[in-house]
PDB file of N, CA and C in Angstrom:
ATOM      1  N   UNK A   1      15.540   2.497 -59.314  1.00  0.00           N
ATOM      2  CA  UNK A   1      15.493   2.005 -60.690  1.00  0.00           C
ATOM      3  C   UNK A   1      14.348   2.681 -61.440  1.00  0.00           C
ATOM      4  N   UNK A   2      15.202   2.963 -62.887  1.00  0.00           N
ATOM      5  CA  UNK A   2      13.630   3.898 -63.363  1.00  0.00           C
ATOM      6  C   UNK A   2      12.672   2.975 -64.054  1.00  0.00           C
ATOM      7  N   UNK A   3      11.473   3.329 -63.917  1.00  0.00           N
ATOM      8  CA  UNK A   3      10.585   2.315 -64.844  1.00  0.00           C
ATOM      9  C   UNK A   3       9.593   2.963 -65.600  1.00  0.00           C
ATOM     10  N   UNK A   4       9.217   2.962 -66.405  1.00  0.00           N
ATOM     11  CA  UNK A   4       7.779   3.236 -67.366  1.00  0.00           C
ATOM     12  C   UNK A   4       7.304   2.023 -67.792  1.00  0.00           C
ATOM     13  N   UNK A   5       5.921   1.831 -67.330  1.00  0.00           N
ATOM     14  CA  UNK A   5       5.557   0.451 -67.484  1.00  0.00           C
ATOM     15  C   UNK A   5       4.174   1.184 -68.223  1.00  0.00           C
ATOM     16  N   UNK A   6       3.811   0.621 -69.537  1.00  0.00           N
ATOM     17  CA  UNK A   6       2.556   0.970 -70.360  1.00  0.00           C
ATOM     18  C   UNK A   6       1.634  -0.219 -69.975  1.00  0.00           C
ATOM     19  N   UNK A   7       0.282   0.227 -70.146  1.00  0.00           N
ATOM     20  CA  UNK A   7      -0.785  -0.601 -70.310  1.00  0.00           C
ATOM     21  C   UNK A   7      -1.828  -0.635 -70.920  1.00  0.00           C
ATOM     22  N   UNK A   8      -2.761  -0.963 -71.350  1.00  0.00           N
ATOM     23  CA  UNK A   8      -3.917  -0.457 -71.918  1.00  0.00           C
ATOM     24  C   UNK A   8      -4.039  -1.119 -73.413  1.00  0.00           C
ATOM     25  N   UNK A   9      -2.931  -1.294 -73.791  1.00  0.00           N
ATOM     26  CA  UNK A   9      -3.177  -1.877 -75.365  1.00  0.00           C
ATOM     27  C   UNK A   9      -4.159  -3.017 -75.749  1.00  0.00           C
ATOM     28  N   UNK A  10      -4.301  -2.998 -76.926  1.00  0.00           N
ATOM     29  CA  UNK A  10      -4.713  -4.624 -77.304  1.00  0.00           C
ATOM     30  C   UNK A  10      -5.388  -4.285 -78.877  1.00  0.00           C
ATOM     31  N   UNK A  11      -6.121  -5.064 -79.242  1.00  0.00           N
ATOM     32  CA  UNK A  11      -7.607  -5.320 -80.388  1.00  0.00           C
ATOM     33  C   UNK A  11      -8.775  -5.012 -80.205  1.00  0.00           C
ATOM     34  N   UNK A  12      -8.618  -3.808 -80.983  1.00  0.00           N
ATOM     35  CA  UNK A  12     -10.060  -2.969 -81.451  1.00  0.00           C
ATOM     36  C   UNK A  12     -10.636  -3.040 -82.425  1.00  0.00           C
ATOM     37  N   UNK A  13     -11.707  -2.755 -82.795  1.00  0.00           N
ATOM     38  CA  UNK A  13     -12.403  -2.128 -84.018  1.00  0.00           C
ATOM     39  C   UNK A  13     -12.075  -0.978 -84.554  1.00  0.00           C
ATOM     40  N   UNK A  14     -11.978  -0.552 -85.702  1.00  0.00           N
ATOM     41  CA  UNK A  14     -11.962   0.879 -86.043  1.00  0.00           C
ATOM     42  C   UNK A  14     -13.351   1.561 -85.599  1.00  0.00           C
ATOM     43  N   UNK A  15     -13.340   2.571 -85.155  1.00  0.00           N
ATOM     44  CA  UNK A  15     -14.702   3.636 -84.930  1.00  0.00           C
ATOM     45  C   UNK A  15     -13.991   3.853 -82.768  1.00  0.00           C
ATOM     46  N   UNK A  16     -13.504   1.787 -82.461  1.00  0.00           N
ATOM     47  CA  UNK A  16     -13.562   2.464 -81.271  1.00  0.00           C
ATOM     48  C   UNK A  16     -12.417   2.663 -80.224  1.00  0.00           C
ATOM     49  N   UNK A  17     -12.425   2.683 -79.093  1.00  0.00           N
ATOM     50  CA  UNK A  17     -11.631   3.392 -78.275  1.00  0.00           C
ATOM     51  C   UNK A  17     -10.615   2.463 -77.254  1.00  0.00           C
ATOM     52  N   UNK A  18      -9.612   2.816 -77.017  1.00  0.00           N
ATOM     53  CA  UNK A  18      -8.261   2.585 -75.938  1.00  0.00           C
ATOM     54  C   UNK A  18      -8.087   3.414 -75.155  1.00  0.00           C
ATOM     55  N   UNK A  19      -7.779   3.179 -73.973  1.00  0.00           N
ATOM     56  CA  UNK A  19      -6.831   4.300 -73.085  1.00  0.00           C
ATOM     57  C   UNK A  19      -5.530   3.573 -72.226  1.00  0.00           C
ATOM     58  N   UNK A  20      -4.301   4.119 -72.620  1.00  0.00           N
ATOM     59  CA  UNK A  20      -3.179   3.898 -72.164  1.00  0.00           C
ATOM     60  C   UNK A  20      -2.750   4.199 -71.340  1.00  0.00           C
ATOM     61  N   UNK A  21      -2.086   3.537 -70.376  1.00  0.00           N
ATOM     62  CA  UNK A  21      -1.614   4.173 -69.261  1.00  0.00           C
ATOM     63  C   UNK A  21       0.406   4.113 -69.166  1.00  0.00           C
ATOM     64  N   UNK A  22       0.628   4.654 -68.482  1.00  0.00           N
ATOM     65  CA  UNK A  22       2.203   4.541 -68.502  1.00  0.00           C
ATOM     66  C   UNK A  22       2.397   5.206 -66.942  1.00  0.00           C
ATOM     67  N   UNK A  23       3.046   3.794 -66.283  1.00  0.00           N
ATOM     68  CA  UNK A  23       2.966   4.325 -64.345  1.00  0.00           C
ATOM     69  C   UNK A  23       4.447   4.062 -64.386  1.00  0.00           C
ATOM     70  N   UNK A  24       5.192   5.676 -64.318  1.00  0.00           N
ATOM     71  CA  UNK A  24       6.169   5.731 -63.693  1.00  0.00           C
ATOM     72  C   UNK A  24       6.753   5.781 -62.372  1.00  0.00           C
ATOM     73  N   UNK A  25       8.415   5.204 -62.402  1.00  0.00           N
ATOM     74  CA  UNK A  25       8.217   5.204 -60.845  1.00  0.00           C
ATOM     75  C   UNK A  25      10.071   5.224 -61.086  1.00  0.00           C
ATOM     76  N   UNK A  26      10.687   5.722 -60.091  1.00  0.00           N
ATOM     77  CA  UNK A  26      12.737   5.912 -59.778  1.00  0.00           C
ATOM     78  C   UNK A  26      12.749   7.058 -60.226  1.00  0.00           C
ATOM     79  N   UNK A  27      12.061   7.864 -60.785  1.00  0.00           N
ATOM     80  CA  UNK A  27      12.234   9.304 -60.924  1.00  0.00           C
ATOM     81  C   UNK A  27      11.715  10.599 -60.749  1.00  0.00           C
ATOM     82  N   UNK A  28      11.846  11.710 -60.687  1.00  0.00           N
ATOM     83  CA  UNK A  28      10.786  12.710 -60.442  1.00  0.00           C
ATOM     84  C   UNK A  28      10.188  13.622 -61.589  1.00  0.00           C
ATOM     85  N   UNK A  29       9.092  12.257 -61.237  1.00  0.00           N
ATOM     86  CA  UNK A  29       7.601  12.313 -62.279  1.00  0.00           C
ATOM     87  C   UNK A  29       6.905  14.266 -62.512  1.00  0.00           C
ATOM     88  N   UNK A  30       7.050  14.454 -61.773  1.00  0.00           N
ATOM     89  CA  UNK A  30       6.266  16.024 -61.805  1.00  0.00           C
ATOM     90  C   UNK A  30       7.144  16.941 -62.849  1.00  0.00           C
ATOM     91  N   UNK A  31       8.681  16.684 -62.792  1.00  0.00           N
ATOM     92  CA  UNK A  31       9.759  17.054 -63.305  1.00  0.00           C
ATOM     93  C   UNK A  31       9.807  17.091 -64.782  1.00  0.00           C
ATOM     94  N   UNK A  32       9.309  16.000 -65.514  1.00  0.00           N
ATOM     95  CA  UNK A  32       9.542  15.531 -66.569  1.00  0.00           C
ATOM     96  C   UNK A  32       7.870  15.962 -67.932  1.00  0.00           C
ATOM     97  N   UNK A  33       8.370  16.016 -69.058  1.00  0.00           N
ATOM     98  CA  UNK A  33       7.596  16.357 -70.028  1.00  0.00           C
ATOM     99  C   UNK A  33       7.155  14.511 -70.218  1.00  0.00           C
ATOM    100  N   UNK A  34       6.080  14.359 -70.318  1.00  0.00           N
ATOM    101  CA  UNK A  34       5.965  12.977 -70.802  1.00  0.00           C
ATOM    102  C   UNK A  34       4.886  13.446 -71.955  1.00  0.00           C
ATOM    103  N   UNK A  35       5.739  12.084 -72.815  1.00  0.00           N
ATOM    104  CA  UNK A  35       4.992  11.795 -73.893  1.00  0.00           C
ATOM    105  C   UNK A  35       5.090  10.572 -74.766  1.00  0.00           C
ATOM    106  N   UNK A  36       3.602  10.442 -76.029  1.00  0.00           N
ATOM    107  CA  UNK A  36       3.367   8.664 -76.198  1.00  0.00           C
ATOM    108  C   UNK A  36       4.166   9.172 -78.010  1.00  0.00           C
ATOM    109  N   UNK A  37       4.498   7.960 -77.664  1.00  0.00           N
ATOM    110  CA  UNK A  37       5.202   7.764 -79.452  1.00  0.00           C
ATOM    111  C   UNK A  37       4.700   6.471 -79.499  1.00  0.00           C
ATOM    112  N   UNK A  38       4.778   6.282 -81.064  1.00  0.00           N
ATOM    113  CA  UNK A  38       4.294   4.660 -81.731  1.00  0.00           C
ATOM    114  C   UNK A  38       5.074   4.524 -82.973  1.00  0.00           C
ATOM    115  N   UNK A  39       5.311   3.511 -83.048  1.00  0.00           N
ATOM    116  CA  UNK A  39       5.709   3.150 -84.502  1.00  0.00           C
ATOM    117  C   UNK A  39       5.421   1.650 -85.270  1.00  0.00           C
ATOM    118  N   UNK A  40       4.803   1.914 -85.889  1.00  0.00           N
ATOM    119  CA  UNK A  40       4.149   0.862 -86.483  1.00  0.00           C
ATOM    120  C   UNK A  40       5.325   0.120 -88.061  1.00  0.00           C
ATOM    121  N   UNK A  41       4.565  -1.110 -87.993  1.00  0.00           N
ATOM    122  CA  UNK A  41       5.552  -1.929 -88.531  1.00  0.00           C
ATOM    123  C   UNK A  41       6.607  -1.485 -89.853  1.00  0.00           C
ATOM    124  N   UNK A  42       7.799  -1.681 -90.086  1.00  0.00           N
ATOM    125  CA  UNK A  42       8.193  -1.046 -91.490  1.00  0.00           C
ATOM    126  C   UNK A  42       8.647   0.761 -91.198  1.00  0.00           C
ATOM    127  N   UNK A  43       7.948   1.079 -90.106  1.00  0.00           N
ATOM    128  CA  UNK A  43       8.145   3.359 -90.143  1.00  0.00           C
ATOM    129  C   UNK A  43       9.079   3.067 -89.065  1.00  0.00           C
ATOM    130  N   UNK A  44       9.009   3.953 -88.863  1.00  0.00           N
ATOM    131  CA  UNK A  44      10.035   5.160 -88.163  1.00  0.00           C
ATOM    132  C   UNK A  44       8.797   5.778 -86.750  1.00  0.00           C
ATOM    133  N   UNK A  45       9.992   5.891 -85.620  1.00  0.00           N
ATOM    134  CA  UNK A  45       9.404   6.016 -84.550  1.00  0.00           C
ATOM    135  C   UNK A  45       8.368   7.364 -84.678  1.00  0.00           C
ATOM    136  N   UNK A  46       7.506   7.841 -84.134  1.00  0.00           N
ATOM    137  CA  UNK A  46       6.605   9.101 -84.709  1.00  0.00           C
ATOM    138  C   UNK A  46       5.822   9.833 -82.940  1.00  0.00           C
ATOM    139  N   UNK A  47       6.117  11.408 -82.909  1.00  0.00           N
ATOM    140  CA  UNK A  47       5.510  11.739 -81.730  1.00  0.00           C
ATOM    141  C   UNK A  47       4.092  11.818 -81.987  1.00  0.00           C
ATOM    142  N   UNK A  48       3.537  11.221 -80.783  1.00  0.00           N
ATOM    143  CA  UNK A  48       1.985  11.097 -81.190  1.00  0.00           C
ATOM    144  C   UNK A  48       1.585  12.166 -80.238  1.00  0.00           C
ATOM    145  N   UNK A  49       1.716  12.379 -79.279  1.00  0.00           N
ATOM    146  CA  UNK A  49       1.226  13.808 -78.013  1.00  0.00           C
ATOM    147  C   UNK A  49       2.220  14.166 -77.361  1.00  0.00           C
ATOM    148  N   UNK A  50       2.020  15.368 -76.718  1.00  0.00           N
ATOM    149  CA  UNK A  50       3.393  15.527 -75.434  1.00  0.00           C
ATOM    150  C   UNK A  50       2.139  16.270 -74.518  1.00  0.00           C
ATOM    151  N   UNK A  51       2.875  15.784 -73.025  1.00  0.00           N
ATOM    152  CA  UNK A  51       2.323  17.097 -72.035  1.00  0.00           C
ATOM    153  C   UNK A  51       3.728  17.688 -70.947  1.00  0.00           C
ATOM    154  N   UNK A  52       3.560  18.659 -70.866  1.00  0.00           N
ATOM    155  CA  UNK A  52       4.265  19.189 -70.271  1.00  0.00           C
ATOM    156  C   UNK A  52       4.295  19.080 -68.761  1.00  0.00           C
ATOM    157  N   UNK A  53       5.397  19.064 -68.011  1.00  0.00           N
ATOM    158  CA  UNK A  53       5.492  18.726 -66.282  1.00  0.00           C
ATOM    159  C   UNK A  53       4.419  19.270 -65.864  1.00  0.00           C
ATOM    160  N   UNK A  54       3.725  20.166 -65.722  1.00  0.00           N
ATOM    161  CA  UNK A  54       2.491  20.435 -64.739  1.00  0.00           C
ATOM    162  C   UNK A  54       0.949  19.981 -65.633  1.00  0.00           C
ATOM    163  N   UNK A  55       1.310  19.592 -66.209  1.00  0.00           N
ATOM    164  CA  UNK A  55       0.006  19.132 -67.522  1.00  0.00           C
ATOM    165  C   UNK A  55      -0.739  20.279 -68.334  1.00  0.00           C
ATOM    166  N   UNK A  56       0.027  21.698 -68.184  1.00  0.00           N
ATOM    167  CA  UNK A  56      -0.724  23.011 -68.305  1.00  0.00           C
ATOM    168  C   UNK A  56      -0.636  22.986 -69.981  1.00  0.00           C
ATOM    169  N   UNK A  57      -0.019  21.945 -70.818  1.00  0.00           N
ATOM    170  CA  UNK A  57       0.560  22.130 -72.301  1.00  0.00           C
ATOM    171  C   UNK A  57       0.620  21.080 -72.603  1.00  0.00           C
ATOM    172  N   UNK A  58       0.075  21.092 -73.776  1.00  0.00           N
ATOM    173  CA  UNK A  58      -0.323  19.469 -74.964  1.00  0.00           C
ATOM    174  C   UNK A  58      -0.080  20.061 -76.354  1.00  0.00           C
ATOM    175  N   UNK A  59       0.507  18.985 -76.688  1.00  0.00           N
ATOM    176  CA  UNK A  59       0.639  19.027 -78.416  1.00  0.00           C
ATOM    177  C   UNK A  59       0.557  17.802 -78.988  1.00  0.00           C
ATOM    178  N   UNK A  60       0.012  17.765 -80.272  1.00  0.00           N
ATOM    179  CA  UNK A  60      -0.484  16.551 -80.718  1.00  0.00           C
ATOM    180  C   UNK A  60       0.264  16.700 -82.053  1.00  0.00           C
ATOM    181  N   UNK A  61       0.143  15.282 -82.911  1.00  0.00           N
ATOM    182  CA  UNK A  61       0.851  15.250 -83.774  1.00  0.00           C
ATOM    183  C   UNK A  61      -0.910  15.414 -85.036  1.00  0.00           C
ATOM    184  N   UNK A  62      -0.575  15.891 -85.997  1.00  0.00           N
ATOM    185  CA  UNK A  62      -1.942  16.185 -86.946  1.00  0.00           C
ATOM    186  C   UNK A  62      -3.051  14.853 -87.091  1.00  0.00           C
ATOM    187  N   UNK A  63      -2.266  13.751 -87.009  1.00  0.00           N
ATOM    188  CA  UNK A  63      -3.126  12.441 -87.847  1.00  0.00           C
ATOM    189  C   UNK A  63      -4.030  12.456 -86.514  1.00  0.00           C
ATOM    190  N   UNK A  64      -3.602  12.854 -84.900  1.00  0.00           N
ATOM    191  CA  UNK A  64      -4.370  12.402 -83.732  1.00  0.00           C
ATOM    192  C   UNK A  64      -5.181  13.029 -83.112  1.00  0.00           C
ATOM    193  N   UNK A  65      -5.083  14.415 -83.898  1.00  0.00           N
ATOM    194  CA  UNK A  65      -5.724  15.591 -83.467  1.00  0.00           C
ATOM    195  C   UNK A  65      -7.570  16.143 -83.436  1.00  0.00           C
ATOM    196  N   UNK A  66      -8.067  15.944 -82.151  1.00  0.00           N
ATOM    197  CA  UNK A  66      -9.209  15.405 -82.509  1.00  0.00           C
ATOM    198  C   UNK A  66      -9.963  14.583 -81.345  1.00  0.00           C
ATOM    199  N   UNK A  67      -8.789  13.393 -82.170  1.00  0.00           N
ATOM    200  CA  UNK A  67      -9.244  11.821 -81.505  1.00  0.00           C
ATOM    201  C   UNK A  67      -8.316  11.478 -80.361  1.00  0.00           C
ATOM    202  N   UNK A  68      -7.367  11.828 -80.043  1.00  0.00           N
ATOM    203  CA  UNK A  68      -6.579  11.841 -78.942  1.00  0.00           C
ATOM    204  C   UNK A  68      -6.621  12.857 -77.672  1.00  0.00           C
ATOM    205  N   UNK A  69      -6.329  12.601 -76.794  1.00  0.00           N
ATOM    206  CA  UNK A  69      -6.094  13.326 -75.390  1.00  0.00           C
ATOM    207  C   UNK A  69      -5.265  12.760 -74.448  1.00  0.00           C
ATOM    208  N   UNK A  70      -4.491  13.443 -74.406  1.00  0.00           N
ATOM    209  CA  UNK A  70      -2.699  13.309 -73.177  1.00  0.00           C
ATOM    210  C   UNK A  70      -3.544  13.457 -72.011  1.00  0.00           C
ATOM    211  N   UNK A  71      -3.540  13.198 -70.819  1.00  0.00           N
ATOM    212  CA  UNK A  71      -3.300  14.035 -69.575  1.00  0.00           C
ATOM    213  C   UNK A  71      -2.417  12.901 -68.571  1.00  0.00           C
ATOM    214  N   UNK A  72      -2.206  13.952 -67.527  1.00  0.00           N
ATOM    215  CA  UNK A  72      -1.551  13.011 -66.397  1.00  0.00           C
ATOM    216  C   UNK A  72      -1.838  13.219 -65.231  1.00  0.00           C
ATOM    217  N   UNK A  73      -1.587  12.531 -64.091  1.00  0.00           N
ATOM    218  CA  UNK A  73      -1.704  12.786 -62.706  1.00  0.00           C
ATOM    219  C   UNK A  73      -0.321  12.921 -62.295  1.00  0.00           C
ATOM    220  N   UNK A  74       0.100  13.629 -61.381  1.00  0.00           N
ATOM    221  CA  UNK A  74       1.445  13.741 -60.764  1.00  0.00           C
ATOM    222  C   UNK A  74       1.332  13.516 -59.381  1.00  0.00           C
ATOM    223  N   UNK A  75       0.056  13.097 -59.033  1.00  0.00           N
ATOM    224  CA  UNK A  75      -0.295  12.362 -57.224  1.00  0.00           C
ATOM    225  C   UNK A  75      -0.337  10.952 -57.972  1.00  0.00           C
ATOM    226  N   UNK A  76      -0.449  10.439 -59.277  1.00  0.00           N
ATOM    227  CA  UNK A  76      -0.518   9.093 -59.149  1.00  0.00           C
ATOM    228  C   UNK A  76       0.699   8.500 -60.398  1.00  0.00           C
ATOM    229  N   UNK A  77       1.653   9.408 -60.403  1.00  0.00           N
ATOM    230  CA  UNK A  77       2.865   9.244 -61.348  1.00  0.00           C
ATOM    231  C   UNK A  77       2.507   8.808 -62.644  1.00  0.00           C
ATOM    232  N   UNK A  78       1.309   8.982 -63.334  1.00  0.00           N
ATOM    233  CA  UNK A  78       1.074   8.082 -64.367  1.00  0.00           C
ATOM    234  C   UNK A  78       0.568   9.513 -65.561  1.00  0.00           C
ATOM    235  N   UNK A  79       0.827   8.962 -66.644  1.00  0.00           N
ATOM    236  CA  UNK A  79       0.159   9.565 -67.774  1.00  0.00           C
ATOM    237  C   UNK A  79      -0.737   8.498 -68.561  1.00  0.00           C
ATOM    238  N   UNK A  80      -1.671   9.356 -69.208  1.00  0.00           N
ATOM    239  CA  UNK A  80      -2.580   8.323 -70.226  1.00  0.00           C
ATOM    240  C   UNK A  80      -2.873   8.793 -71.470  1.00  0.00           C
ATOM    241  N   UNK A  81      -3.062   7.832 -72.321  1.00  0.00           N
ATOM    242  CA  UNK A  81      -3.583   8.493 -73.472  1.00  0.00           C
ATOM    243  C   UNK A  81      -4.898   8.123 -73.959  1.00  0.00           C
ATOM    244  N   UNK A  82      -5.916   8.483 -74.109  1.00  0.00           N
ATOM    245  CA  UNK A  82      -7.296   7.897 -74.163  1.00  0.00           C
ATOM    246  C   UNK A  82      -6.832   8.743 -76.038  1.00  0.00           C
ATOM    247  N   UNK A  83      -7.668   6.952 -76.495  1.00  0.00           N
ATOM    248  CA  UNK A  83      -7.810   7.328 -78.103  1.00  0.00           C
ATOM    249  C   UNK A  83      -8.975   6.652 -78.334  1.00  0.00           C
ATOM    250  N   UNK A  84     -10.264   7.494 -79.174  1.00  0.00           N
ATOM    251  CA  UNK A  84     -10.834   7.866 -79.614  1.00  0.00           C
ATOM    252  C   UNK A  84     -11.136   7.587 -81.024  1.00  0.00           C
ATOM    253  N   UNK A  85     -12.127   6.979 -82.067  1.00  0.00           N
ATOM    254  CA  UNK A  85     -11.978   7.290 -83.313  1.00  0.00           C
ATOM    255  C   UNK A  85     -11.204   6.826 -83.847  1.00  0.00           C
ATOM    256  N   UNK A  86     -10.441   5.512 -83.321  1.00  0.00           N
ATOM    257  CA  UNK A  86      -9.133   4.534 -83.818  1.00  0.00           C
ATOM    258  C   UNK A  86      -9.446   4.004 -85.140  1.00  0.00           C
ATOM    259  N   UNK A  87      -8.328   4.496 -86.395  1.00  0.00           N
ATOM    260  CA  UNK A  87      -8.063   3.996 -87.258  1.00  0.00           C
ATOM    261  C   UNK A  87      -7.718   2.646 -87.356  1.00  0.00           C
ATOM    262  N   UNK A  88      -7.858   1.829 -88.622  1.00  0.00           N
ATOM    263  CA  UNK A  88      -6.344   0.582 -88.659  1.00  0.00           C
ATOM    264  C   UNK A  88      -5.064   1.258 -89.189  1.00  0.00           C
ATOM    265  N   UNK A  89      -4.838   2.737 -88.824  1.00  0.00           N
ATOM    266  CA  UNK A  89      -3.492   3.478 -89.615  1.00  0.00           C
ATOM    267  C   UNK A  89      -2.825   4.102 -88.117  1.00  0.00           C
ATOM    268  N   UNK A  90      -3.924   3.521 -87.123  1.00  0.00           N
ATOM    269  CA  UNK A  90      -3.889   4.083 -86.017  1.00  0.00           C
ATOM    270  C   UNK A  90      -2.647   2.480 -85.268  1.00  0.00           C
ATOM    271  N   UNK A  91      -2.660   1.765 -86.090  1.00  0.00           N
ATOM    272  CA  UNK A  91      -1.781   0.429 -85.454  1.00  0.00           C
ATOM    273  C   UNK A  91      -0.378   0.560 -85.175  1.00  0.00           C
ATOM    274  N   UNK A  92       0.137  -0.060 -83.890  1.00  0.00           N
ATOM    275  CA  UNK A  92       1.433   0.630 -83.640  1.00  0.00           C
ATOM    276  C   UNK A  92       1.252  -0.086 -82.313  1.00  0.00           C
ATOM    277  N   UNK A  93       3.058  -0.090 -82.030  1.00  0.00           N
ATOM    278  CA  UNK A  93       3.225  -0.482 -80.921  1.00  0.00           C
ATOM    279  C   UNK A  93       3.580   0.953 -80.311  1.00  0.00           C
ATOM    280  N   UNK A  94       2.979   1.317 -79.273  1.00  0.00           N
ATOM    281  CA  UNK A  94       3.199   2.836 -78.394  1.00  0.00           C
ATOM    282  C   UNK A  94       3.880   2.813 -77.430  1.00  0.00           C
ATOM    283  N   UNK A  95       4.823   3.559 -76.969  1.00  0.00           N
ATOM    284  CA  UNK A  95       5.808   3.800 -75.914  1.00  0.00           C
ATOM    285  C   UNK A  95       5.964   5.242 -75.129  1.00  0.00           C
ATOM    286  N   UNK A  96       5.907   5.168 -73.649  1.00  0.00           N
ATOM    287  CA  UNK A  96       5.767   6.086 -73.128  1.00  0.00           C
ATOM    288  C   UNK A  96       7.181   7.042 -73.076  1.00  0.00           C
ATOM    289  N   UNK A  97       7.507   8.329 -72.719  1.00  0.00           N
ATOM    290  CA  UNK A  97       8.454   8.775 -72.991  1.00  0.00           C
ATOM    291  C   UNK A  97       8.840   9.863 -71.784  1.00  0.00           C
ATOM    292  N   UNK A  98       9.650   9.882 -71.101  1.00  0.00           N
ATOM    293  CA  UNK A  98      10.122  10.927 -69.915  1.00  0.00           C
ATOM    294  C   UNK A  98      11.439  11.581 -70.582  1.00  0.00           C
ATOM    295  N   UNK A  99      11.189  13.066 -70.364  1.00  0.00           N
ATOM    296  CA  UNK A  99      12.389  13.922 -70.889  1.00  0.00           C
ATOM    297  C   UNK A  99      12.233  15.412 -70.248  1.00  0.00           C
ATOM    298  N   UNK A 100      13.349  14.970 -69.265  1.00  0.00           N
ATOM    299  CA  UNK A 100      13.754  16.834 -68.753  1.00  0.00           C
ATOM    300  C   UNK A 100      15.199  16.994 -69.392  1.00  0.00           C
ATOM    301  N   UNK A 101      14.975  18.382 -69.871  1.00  0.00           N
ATOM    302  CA  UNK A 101      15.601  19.000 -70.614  1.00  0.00           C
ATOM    303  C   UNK A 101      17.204  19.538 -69.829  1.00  0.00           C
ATOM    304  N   UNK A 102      16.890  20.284 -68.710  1.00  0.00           N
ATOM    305  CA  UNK A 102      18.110  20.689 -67.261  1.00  0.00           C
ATOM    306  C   UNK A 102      18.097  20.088 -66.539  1.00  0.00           C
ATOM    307  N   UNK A 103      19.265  18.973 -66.133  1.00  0.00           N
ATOM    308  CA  UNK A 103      20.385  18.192 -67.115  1.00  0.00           C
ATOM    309  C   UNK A 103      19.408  17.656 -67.987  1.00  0.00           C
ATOM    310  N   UNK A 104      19.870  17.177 -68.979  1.00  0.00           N
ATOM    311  CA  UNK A 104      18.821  16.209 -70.083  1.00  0.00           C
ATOM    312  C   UNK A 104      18.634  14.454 -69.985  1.00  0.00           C
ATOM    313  N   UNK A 105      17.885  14.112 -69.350  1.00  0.00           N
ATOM    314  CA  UNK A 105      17.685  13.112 -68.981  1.00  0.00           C
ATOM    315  C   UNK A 105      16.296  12.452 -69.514  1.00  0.00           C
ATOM    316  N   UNK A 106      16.191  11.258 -70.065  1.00  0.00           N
ATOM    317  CA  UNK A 106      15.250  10.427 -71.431  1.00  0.00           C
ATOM    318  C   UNK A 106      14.943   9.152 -70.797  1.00  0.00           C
ATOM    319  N   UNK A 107      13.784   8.792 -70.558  1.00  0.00           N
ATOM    320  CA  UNK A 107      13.619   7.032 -70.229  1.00  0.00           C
ATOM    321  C   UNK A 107      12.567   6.836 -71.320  1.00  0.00           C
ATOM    322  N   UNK A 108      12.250   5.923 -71.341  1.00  0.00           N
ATOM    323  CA  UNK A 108      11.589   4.912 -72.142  1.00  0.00           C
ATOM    324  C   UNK A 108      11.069   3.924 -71.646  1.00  0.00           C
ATOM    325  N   UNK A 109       9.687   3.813 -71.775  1.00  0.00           N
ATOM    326  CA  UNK A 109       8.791   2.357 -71.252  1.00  0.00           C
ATOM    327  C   UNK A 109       8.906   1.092 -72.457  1.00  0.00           C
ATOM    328  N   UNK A 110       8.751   0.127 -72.244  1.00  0.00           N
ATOM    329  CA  UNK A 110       9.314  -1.107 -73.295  1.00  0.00           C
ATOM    330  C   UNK A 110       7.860  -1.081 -74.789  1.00  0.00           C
ATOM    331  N   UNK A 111       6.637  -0.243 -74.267  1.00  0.00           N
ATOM    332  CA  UNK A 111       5.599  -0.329 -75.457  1.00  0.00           C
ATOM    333  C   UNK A 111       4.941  -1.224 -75.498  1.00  0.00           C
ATOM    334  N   UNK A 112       3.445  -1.267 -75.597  1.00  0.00           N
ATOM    335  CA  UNK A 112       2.671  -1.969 -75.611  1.00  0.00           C
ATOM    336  C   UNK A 112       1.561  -1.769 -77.310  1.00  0.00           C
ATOM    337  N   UNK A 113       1.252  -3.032 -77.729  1.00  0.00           N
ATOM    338  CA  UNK A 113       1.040  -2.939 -79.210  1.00  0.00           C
ATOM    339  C   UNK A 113      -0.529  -2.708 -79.089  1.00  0.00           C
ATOM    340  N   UNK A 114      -1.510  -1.769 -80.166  1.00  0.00           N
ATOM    341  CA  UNK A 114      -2.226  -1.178 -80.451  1.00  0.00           C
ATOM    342  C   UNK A 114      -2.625  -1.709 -81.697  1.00  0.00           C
ATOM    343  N   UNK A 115      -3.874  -2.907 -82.051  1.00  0.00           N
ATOM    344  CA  UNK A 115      -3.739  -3.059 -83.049  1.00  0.00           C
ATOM    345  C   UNK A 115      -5.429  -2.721 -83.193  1.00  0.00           C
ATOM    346  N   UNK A 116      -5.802  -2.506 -84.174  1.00  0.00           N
ATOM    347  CA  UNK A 116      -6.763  -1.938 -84.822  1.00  0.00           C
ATOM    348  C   UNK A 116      -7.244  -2.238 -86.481  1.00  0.00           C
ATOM    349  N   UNK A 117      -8.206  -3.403 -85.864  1.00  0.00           N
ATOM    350  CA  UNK A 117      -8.691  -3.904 -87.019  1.00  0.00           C
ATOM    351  C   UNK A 117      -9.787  -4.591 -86.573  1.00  0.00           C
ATOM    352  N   UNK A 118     -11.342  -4.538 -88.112  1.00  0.00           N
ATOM    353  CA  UNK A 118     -12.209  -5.761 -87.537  1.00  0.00           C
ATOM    354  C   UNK A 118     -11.961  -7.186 -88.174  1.00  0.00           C
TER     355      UNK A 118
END
């Protein structure tokens, strides 16, 4: 059974910091591009980072660029996102994301909410 289970969320201050985790497990983790999306109340889902299967490649979306950092372990199936410099524009519920391209295959962790305010 596949799972992406996120963690790390909750209530911050603006100025400070989160780190997310997302521990996958029914699939082969090394295989897959993972990456965090959020979408906050009223928008539209939005890519916030990607890393690529061996972690050798990151891309960020502009608003996170900076204040964000992807990485992952592939001995401990998990990716994280450590954020940095958290806005209240930074609020959103975030969801982890698995996608290999040959065959094309997509999971989704259920998201954990990020709220950011004093």
């Amino acid at each position: 059974q596949v799972q992406l289970v996120e963690s790390g969320g909750g209530l911050v201050q603006p100025g400070g910091s989160l780190r997310l985790s997302c521990a996958a497990s029914g699939f082969s983790f090394s295989s897959y591009a993972m990456s965090w999306y959020r979408q906050a109340l009223g928008k539209e889902r939005e890519l916030v980072a990607r890393i690529t299967s061996g972690g050798g490649g990151t891309d960020y979306a502009d608003s996170v660029k900076g204040r964000f950092t992807i990485s992952r372990d592939n001995a401990k199936n998990t990716v994280y996102l450590q954020m940095n410099s958290l806005k209240p524009e930074d609020t959103a519920v975030y969801y982890c994301n698995a996608l290999r391209w040959t065959p094309r295959m997509e999971y989704w962790g259920q998201g954990t909410q990020v709220t950011v305010s004093s």
